[in-house]
PDB file of N, CA and C in Angstrom:
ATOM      1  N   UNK A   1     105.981  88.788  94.403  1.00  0.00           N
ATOM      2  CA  UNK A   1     105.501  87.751  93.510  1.00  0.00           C
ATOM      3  C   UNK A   1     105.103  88.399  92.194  1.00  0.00           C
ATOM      4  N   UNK A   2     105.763  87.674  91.810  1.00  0.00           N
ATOM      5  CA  UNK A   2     105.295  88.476  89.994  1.00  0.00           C
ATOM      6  C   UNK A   2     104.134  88.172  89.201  1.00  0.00           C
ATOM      7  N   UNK A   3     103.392  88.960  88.790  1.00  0.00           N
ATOM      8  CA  UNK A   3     101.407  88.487  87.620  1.00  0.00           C
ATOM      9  C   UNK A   3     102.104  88.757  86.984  1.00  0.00           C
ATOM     10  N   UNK A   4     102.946  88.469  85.744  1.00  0.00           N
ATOM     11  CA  UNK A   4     102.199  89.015  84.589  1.00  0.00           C
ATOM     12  C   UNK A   4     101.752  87.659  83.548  1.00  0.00           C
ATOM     13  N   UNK A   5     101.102  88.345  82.733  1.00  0.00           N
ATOM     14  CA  UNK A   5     100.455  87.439  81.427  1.00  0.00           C
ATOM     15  C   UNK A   5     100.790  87.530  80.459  1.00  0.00           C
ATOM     16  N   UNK A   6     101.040  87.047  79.397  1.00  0.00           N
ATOM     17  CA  UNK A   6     101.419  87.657  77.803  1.00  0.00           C
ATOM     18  C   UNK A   6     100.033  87.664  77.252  1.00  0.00           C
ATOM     19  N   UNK A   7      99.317  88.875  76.954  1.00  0.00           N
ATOM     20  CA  UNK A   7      98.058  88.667  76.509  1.00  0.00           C
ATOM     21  C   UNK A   7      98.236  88.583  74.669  1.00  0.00           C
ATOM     22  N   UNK A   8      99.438  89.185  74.207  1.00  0.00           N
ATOM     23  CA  UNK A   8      99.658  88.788  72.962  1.00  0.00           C
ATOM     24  C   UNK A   8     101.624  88.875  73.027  1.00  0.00           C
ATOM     25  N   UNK A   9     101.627  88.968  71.847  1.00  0.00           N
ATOM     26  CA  UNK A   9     103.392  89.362  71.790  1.00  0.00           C
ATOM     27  C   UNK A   9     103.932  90.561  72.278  1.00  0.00           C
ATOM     28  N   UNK A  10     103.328  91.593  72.732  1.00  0.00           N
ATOM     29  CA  UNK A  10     103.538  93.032  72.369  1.00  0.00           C
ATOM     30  C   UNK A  10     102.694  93.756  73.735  1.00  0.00           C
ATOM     31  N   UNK A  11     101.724  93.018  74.167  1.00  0.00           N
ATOM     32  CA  UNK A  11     100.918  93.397  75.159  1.00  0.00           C
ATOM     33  C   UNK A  11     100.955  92.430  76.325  1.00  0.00           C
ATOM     34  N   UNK A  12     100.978  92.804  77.509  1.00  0.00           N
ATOM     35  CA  UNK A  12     101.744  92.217  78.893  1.00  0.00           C
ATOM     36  C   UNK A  12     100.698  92.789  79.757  1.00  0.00           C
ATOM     37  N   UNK A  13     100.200  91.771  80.718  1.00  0.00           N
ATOM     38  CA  UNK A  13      99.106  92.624  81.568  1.00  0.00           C
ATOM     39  C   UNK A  13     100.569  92.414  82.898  1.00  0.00           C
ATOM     40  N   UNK A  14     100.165  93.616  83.670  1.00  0.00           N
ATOM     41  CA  UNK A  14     101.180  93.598  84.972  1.00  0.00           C
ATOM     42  C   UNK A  14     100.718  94.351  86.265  1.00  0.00           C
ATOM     43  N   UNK A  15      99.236  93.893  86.189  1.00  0.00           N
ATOM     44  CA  UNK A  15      98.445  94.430  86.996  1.00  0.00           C
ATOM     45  C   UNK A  15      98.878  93.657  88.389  1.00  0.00           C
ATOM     46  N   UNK A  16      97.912  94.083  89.324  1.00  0.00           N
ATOM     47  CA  UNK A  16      97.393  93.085  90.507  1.00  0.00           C
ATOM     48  C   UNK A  16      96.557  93.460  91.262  1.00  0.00           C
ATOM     49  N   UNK A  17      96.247  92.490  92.497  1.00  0.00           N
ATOM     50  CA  UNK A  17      94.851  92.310  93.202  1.00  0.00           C
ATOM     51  C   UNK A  17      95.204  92.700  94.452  1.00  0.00           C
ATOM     52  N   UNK A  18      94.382  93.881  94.559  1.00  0.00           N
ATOM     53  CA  UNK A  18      94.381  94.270  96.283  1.00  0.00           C
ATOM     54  C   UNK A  18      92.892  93.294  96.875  1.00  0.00           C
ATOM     55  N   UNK A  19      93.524  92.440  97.932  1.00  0.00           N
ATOM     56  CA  UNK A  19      92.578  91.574  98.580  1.00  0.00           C
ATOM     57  C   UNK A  19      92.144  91.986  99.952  1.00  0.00           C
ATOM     58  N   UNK A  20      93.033  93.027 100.163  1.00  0.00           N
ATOM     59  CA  UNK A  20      92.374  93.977 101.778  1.00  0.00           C
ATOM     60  C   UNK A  20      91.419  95.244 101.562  1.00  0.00           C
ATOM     61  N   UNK A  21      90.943  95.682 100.555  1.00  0.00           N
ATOM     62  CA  UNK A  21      90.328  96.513 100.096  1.00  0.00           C
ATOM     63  C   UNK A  21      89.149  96.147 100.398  1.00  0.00           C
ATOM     64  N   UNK A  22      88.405  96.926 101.490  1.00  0.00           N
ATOM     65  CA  UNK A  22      86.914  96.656 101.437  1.00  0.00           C
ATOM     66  C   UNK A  22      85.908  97.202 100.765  1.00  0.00           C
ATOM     67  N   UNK A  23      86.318  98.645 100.944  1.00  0.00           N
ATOM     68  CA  UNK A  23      85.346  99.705  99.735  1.00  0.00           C
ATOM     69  C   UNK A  23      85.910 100.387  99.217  1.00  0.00           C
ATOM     70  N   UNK A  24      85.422 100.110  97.724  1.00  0.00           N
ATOM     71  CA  UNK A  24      86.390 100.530  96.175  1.00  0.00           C
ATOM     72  C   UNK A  24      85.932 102.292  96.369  1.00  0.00           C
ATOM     73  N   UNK A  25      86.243 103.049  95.980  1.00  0.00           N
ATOM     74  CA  UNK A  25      86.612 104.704  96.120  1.00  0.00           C
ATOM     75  C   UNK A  25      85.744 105.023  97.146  1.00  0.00           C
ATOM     76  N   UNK A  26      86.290 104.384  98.267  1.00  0.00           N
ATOM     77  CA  UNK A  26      85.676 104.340 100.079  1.00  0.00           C
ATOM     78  C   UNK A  26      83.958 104.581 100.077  1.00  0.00           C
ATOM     79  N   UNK A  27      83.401 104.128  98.909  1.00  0.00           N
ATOM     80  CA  UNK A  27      81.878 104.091  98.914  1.00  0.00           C
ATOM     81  C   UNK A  27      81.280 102.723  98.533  1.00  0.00           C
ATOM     82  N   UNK A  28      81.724 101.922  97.589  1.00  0.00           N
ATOM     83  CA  UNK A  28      81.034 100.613  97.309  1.00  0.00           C
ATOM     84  C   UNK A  28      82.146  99.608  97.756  1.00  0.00           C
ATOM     85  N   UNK A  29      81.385  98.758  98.430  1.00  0.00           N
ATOM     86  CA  UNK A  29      81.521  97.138  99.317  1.00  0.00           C
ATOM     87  C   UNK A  29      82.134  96.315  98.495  1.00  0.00           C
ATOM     88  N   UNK A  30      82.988  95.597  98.409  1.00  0.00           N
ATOM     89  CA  UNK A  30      83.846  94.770  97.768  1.00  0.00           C
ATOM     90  C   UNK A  30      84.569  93.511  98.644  1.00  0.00           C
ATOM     91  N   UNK A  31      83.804  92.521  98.681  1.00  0.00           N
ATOM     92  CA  UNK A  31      83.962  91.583  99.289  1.00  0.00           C
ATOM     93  C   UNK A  31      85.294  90.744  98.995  1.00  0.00           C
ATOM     94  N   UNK A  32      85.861  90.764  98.019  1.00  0.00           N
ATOM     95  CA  UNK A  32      87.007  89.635  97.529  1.00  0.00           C
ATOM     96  C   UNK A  32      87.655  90.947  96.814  1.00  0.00           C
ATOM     97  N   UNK A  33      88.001  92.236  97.402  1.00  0.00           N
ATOM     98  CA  UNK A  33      88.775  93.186  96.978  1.00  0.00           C
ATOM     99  C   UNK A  33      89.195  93.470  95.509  1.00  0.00           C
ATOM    100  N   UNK A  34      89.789  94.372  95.617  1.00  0.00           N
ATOM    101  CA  UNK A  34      89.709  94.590  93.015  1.00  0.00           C
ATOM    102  C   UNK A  34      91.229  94.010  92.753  1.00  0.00           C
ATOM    103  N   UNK A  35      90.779  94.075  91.712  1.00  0.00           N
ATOM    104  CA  UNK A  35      91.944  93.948  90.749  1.00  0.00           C
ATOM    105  C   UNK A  35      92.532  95.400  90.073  1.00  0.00           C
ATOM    106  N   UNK A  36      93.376  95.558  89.774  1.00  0.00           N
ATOM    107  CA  UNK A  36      93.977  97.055  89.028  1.00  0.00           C
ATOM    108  C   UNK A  36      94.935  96.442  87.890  1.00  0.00           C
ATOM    109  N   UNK A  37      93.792  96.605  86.800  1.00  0.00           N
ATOM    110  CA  UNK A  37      94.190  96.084  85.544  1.00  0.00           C
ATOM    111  C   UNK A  37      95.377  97.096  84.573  1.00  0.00           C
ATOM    112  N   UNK A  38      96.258  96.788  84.742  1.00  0.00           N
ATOM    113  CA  UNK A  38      97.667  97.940  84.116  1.00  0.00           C
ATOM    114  C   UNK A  38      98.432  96.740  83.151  1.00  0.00           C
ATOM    115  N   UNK A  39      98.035  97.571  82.016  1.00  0.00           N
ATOM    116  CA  UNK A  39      98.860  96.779  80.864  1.00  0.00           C
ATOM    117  C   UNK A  39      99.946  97.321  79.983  1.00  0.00           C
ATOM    118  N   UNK A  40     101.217  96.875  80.059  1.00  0.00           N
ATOM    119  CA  UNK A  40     102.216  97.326  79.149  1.00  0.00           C
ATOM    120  C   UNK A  40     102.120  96.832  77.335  1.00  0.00           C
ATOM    121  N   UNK A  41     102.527  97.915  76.707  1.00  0.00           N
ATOM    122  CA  UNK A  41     102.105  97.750  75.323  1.00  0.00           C
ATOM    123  C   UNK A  41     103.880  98.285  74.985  1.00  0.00           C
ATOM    124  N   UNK A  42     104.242  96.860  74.106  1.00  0.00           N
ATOM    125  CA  UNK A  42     105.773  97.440  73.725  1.00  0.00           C
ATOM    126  C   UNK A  42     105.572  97.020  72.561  1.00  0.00           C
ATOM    127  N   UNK A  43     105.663  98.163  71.214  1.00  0.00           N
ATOM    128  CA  UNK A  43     105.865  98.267  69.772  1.00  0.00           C
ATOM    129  C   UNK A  43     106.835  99.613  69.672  1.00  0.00           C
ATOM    130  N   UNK A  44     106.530 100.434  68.649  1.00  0.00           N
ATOM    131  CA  UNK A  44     107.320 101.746  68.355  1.00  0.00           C
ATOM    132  C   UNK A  44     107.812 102.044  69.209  1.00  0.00           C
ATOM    133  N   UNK A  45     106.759 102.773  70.216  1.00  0.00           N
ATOM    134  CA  UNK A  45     106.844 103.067  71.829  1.00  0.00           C
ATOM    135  C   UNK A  45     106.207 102.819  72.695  1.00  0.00           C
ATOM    136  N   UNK A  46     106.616 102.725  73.752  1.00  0.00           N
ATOM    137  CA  UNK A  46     105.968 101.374  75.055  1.00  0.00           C
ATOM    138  C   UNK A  46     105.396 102.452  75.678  1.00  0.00           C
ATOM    139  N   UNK A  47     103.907 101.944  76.023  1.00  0.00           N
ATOM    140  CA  UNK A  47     102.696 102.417  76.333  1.00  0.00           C
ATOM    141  C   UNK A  47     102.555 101.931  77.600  1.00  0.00           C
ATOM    142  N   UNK A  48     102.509 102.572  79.080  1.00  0.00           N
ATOM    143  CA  UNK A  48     101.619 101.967  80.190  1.00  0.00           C
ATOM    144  C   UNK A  48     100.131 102.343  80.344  1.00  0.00           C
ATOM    145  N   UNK A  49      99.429 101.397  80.106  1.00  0.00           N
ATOM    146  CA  UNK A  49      98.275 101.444  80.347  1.00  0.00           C
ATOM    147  C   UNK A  49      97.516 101.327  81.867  1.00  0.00           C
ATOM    148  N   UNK A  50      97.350 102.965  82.295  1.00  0.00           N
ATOM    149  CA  UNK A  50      97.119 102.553  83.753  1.00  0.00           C
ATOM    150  C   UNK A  50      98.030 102.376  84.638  1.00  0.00           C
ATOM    151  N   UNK A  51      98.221 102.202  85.817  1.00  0.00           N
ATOM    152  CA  UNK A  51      98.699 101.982  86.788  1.00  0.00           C
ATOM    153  C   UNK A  51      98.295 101.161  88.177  1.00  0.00           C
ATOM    154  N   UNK A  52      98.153 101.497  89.534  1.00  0.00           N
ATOM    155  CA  UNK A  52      97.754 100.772  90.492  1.00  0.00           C
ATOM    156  C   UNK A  52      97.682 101.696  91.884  1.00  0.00           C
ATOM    157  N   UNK A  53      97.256 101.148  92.910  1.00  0.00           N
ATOM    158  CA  UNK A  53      97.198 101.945  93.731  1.00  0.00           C
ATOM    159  C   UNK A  53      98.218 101.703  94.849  1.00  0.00           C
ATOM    160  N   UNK A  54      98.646 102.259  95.627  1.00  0.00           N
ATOM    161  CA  UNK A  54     100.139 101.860  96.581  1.00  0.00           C
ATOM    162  C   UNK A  54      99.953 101.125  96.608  1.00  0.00           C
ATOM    163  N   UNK A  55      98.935 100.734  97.867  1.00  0.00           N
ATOM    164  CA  UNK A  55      98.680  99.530  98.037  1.00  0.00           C
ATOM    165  C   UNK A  55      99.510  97.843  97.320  1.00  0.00           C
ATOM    166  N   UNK A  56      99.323  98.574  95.742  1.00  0.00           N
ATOM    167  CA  UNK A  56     100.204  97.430  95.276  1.00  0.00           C
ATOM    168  C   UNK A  56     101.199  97.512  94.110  1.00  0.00           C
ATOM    169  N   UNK A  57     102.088  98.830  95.157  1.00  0.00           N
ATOM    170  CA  UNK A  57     103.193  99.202  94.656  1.00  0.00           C
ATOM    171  C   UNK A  57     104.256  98.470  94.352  1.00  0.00           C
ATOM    172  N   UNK A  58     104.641  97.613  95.338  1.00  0.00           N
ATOM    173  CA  UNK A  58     106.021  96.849  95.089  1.00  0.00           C
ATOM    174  C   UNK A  58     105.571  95.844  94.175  1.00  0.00           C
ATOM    175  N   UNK A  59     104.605  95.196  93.819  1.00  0.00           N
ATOM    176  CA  UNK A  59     104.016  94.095  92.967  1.00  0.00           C
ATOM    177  C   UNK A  59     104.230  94.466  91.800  1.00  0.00           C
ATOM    178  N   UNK A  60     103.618  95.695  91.420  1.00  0.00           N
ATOM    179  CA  UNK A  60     103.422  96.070  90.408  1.00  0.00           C
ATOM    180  C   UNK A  60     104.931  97.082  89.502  1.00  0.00           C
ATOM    181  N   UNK A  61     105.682  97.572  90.644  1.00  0.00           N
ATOM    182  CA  UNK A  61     107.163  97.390  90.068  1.00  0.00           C
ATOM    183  C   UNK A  61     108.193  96.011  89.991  1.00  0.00           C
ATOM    184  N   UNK A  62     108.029  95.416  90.363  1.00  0.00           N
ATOM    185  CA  UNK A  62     108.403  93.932  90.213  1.00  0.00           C
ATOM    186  C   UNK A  62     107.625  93.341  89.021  1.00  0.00           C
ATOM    187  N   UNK A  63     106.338  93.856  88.353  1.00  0.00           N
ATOM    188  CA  UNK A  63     106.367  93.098  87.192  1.00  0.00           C
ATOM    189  C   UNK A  63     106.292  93.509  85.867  1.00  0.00           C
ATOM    190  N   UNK A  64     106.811  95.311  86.355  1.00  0.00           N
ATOM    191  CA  UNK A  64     106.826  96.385  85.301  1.00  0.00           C
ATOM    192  C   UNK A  64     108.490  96.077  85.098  1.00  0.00           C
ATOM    193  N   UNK A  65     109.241  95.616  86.055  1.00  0.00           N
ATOM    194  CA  UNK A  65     110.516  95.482  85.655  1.00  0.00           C
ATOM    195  C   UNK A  65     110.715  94.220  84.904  1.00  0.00           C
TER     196      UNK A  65
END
């Protein structure tokens, strides 16, 4: 399933939400699991901002493509 957003012309969020995640860097409690905010920036040269964790690997190549 594909997220992305057009947050402007040029900037694309193509993050996503791990919802099985109970504790964020296996120490703090996270009830409704994170989000992994990764944003593509395409001008001169295309910028990934960030990435994701396996977890939500195939998501997040499906909306980097």
């Amino acid at each position: 399933m594909k997220n992305i957003r057009n947050i402007t012309d040029d900037l694309i969020y193509i993050g996503c939400s791990d919802r099985k995640l109970s504790l964020f860097e296996s120490v703090y409690p996270v009830k409704e699991g994170v989000n992994y905010n990764s944003y593509l920036l395409k001008d001169d040269k295309t910028v990934l901002f960030d990435g994701v964790d396996k977890a939500c690997d195939i998501q997040f190549y499906e909306n980097l493509e």
